[in-house]
PDB file of N, CA and C in Angstrom:
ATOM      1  N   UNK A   1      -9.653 -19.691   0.695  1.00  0.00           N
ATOM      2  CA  UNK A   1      -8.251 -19.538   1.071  1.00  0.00           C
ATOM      3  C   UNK A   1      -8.116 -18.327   1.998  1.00  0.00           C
ATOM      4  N   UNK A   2      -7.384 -18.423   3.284  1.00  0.00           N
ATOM      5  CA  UNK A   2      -7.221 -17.458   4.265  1.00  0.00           C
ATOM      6  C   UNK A   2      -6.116 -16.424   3.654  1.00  0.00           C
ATOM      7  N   UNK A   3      -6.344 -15.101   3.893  1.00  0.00           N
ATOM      8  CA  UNK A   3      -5.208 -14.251   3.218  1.00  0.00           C
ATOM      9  C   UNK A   3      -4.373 -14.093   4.659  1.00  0.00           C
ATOM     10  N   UNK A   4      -2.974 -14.093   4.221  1.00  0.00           N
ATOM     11  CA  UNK A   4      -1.851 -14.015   5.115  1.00  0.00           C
ATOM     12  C   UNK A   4      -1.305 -12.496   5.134  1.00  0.00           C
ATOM     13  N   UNK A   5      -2.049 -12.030   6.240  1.00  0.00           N
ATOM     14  CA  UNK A   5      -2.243 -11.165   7.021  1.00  0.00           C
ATOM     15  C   UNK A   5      -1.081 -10.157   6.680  1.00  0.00           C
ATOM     16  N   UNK A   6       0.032 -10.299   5.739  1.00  0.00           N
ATOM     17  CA  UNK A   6       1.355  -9.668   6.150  1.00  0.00           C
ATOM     18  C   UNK A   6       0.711  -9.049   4.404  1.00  0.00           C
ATOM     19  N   UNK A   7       0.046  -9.930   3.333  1.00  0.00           N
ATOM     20  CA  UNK A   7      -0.116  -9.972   2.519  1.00  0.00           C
ATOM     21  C   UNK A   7      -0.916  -8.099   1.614  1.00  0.00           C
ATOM     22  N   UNK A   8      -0.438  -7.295   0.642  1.00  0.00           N
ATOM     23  CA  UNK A   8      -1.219  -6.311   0.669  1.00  0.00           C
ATOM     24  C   UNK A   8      -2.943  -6.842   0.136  1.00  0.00           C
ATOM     25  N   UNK A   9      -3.479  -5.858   1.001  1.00  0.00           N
ATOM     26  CA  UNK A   9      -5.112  -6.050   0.530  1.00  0.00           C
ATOM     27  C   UNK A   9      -5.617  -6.073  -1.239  1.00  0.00           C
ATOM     28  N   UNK A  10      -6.429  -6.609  -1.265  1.00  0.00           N
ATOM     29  CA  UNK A  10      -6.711  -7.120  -2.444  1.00  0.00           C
ATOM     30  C   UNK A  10      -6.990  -5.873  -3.391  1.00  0.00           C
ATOM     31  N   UNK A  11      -7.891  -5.109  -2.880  1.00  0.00           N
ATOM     32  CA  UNK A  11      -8.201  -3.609  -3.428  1.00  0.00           C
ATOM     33  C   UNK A  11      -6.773  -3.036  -3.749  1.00  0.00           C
ATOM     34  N   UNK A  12      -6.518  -2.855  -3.045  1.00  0.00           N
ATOM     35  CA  UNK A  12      -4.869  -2.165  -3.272  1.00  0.00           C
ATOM     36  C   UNK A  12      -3.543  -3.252  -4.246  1.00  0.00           C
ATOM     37  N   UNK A  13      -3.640  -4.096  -4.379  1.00  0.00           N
ATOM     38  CA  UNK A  13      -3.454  -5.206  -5.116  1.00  0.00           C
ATOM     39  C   UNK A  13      -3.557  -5.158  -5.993  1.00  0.00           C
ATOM     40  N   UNK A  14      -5.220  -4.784  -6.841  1.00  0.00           N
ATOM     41  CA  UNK A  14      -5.509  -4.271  -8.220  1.00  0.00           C
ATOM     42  C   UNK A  14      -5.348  -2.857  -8.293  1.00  0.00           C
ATOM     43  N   UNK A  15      -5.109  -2.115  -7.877  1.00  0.00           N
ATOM     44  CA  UNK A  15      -5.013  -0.710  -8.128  1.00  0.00           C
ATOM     45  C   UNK A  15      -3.685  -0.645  -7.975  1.00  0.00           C
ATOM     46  N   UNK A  16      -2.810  -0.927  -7.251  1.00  0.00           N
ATOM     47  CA  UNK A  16      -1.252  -0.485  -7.386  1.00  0.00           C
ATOM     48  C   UNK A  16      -0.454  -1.625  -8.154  1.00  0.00           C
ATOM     49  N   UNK A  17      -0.391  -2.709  -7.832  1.00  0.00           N
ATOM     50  CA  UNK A  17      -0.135  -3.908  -8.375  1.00  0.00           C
ATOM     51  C   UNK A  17      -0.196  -4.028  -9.963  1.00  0.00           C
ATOM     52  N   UNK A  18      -1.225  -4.567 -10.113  1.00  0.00           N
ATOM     53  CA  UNK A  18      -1.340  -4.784 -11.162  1.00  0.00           C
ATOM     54  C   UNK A  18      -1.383  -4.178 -12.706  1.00  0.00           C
ATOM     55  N   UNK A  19      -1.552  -2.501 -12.090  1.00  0.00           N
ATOM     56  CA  UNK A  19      -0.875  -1.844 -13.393  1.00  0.00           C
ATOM     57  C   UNK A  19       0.480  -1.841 -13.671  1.00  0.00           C
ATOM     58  N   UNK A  20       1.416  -1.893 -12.710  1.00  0.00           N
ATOM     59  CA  UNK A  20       2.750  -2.108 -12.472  1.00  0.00           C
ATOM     60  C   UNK A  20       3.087  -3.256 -12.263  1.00  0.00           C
ATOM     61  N   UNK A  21       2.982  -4.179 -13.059  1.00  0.00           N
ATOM     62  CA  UNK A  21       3.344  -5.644 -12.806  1.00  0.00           C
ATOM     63  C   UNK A  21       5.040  -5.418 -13.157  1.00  0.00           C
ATOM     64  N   UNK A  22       5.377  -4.389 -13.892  1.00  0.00           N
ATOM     65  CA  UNK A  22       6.689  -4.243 -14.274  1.00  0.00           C
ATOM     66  C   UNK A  22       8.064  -4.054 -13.195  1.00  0.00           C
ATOM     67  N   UNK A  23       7.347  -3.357 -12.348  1.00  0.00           N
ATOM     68  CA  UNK A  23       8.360  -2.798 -11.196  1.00  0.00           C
ATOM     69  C   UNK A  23       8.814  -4.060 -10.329  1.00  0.00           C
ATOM     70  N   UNK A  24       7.912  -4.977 -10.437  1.00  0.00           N
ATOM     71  CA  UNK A  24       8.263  -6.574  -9.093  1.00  0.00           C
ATOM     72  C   UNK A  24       8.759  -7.949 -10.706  1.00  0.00           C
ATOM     73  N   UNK A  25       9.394  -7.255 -11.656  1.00  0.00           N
ATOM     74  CA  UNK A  25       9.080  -8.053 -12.772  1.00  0.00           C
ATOM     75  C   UNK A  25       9.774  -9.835 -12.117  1.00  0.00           C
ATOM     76  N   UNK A  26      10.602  -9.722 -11.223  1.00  0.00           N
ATOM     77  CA  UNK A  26      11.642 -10.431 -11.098  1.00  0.00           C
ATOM     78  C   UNK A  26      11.379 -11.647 -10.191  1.00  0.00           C
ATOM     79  N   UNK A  27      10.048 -11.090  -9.205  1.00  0.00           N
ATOM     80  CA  UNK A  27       9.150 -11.666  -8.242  1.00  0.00           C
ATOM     81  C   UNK A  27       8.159 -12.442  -8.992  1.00  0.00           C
ATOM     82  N   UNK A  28       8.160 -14.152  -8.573  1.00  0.00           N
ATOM     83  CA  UNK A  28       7.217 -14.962  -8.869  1.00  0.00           C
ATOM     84  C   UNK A  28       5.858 -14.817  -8.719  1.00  0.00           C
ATOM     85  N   UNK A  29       5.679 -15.095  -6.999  1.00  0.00           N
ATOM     86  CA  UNK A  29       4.891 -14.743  -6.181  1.00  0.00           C
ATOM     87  C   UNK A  29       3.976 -12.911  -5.748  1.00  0.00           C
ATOM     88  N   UNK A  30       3.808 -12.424  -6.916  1.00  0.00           N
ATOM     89  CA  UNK A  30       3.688 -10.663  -6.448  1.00  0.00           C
ATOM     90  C   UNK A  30       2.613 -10.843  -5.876  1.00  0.00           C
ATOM     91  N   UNK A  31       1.596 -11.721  -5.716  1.00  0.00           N
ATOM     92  CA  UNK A  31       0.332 -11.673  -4.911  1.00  0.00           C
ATOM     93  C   UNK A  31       0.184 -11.657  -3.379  1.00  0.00           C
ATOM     94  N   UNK A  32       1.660 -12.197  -2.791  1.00  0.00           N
ATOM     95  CA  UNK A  32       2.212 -12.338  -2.210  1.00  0.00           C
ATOM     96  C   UNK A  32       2.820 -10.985  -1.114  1.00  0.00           C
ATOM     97  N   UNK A  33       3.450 -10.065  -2.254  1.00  0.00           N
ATOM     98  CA  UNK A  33       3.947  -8.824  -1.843  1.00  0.00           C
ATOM     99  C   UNK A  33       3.117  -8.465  -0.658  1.00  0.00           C
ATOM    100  N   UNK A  34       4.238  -7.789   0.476  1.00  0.00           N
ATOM    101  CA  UNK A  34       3.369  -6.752   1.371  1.00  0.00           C
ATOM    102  C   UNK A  34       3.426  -5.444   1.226  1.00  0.00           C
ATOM    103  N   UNK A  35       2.371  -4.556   1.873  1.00  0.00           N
ATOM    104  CA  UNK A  35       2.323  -3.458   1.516  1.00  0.00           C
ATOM    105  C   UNK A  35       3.744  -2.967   1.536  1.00  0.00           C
ATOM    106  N   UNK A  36       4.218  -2.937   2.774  1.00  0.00           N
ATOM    107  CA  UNK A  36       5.585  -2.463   2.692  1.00  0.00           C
ATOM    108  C   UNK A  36       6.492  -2.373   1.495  1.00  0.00           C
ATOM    109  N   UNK A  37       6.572  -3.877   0.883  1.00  0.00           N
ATOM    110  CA  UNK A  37       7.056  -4.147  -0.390  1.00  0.00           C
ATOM    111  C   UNK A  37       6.720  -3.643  -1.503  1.00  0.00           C
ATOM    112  N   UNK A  38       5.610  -2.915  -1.937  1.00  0.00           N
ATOM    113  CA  UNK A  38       4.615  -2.500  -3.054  1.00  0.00           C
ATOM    114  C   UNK A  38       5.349  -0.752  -2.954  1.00  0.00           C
ATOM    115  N   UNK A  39       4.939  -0.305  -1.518  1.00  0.00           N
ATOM    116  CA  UNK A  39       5.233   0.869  -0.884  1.00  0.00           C
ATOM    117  C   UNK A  39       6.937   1.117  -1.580  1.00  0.00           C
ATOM    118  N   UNK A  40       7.878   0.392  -1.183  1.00  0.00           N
ATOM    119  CA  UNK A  40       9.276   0.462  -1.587  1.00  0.00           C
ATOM    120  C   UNK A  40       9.568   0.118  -3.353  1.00  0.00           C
ATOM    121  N   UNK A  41       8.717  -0.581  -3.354  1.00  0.00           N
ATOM    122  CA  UNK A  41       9.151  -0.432  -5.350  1.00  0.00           C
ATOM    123  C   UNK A  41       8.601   0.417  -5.733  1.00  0.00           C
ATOM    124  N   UNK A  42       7.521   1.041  -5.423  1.00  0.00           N
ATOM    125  CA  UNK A  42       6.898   2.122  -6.246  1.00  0.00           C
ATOM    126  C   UNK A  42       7.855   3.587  -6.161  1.00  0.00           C
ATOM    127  N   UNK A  43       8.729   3.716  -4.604  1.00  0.00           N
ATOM    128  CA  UNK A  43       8.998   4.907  -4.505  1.00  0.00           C
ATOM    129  C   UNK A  43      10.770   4.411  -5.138  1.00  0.00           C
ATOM    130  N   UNK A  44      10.933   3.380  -5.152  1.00  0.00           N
ATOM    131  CA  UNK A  44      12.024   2.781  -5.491  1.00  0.00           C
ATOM    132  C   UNK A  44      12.030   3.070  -6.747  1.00  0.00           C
ATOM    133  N   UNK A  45      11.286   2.168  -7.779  1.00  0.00           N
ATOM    134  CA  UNK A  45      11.090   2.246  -9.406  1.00  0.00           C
ATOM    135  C   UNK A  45      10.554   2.675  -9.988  1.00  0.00           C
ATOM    136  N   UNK A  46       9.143   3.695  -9.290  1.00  0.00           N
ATOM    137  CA  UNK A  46       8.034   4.399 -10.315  1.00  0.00           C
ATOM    138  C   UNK A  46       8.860   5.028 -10.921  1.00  0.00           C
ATOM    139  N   UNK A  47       7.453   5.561 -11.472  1.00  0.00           N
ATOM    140  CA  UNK A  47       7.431   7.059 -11.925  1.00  0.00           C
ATOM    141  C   UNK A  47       6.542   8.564 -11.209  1.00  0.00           C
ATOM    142  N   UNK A  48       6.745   9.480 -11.776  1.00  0.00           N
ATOM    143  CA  UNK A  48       6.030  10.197 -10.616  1.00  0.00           C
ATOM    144  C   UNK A  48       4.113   9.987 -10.736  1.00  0.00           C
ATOM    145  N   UNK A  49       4.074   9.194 -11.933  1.00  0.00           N
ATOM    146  CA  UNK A  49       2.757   8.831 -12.050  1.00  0.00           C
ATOM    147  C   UNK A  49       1.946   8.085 -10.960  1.00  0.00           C
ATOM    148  N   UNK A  50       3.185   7.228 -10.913  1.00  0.00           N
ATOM    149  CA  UNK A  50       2.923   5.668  -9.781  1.00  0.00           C
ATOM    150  C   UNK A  50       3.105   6.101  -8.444  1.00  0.00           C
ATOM    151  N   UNK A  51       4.001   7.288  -8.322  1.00  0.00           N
ATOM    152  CA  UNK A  51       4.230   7.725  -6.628  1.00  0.00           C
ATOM    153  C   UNK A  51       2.451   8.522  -6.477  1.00  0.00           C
ATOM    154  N   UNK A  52       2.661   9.096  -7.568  1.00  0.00           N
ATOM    155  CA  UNK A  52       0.835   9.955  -6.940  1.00  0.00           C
ATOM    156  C   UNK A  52      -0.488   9.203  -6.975  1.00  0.00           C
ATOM    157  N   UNK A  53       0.002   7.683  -7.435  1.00  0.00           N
ATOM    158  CA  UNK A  53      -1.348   6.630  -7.138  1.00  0.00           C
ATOM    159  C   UNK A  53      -1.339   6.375  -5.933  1.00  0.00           C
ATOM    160  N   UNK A  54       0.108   6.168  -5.313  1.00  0.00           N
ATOM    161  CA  UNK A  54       0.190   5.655  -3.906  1.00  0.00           C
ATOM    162  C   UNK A  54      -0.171   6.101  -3.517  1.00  0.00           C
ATOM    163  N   UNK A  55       0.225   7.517  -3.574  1.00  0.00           N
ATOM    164  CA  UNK A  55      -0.014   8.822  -2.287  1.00  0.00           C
ATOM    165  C   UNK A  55      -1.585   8.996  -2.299  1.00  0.00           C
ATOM    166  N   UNK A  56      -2.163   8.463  -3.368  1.00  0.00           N
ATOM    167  CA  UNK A  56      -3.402   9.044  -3.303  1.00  0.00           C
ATOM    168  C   UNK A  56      -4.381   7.846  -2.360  1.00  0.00           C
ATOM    169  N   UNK A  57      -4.217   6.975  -2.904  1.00  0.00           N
ATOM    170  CA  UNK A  57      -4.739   5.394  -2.119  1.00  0.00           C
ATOM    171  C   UNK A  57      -3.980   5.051  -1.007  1.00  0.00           C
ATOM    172  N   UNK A  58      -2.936   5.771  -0.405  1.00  0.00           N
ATOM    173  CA  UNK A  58      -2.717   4.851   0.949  1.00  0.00           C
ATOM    174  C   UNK A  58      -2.222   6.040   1.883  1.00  0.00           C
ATOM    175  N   UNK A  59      -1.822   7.107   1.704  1.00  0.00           N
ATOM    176  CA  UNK A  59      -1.082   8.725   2.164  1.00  0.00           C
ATOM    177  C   UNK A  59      -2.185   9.526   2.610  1.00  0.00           C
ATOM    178  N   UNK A  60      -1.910  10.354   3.593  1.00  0.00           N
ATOM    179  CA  UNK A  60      -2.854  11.169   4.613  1.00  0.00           C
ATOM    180  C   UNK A  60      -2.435  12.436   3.532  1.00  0.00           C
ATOM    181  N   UNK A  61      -3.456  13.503   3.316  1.00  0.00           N
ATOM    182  CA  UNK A  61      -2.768  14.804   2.497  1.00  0.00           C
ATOM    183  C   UNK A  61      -1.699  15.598   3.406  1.00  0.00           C
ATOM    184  N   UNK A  62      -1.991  15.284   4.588  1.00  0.00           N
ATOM    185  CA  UNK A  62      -0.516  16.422   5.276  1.00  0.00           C
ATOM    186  C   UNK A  62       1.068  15.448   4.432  1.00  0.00           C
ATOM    187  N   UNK A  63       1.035  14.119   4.166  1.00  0.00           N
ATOM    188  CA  UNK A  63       2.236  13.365   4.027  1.00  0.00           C
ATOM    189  C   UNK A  63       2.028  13.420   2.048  1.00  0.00           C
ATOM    190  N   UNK A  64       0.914  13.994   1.466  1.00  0.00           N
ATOM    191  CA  UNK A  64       1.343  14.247  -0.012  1.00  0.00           C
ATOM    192  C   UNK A  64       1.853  15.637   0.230  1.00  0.00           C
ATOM    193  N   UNK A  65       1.841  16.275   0.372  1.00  0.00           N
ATOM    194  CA  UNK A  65       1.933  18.090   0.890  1.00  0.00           C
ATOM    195  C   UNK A  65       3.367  18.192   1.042  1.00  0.00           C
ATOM    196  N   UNK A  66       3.180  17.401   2.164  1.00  0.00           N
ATOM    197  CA  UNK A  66       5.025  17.197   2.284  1.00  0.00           C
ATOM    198  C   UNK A  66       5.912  16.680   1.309  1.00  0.00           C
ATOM    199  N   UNK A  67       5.436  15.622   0.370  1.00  0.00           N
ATOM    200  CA  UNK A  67       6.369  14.934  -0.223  1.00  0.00           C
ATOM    201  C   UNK A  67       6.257  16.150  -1.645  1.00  0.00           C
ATOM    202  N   UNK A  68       5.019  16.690  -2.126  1.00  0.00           N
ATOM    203  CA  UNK A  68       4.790  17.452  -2.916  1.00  0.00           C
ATOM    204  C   UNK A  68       6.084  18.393  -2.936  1.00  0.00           C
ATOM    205  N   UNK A  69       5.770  19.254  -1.614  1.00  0.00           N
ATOM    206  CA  UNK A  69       7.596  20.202  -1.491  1.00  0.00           C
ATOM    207  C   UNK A  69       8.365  20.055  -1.740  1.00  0.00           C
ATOM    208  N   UNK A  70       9.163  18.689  -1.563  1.00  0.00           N
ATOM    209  CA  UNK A  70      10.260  17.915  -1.509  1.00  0.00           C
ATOM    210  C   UNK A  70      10.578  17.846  -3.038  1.00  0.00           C
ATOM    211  N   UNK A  71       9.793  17.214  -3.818  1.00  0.00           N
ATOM    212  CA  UNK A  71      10.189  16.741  -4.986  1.00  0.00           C
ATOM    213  C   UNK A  71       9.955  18.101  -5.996  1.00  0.00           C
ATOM    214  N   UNK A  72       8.996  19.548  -5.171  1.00  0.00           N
ATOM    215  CA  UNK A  72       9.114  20.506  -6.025  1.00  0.00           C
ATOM    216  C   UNK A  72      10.641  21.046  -6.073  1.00  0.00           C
ATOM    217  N   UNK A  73      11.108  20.892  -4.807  1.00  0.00           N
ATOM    218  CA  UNK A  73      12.367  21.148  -4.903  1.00  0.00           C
ATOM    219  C   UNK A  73      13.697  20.703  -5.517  1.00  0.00           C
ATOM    220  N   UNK A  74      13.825  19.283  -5.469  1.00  0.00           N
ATOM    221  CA  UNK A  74      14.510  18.617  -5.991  1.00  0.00           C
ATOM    222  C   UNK A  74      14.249  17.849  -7.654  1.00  0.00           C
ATOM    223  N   UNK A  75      13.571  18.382  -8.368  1.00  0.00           N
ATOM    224  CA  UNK A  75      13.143  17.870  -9.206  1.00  0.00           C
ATOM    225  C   UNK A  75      13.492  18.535 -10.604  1.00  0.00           C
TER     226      UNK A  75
END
């Protein structure tokens, strides 16, 4: 089966996905999800557990650094 290109990668799939099957509970299709989509529920519905998986598997450290500040501040 050809993967549809819009689709998130499979690696990232089991590592963000699938511990959080909770956050897309509502979505049939989550295999489906694109990164984009994975990207927006996590910062949408995590927790700060699930934001520092992202950041760690898909985020450059200048863009955790930054977000690090942000949420030291507001938090």
């Amino acid at each position: 089966m050809e993967q549809n290109k819009t689709m998130i990668p499979d690696d990232l799939y089991q590592k963000l996905v699938v511990p959080r099957l909770h956050l897309w509970w509502w979505v049939q299709g989550r295999r489906a999800l694109s990164l984009e989509s994975v990207v927006e529920g996590i910062l949408s519905y995590g927790d700060m557990d699930d934001v520092k998986a992202l950041f760690a598997l898909i985020y450059w450290p200048q863009t955790v650094n930054f977000f690090s500040k942000v949420f030291a501040g507001h938090v």
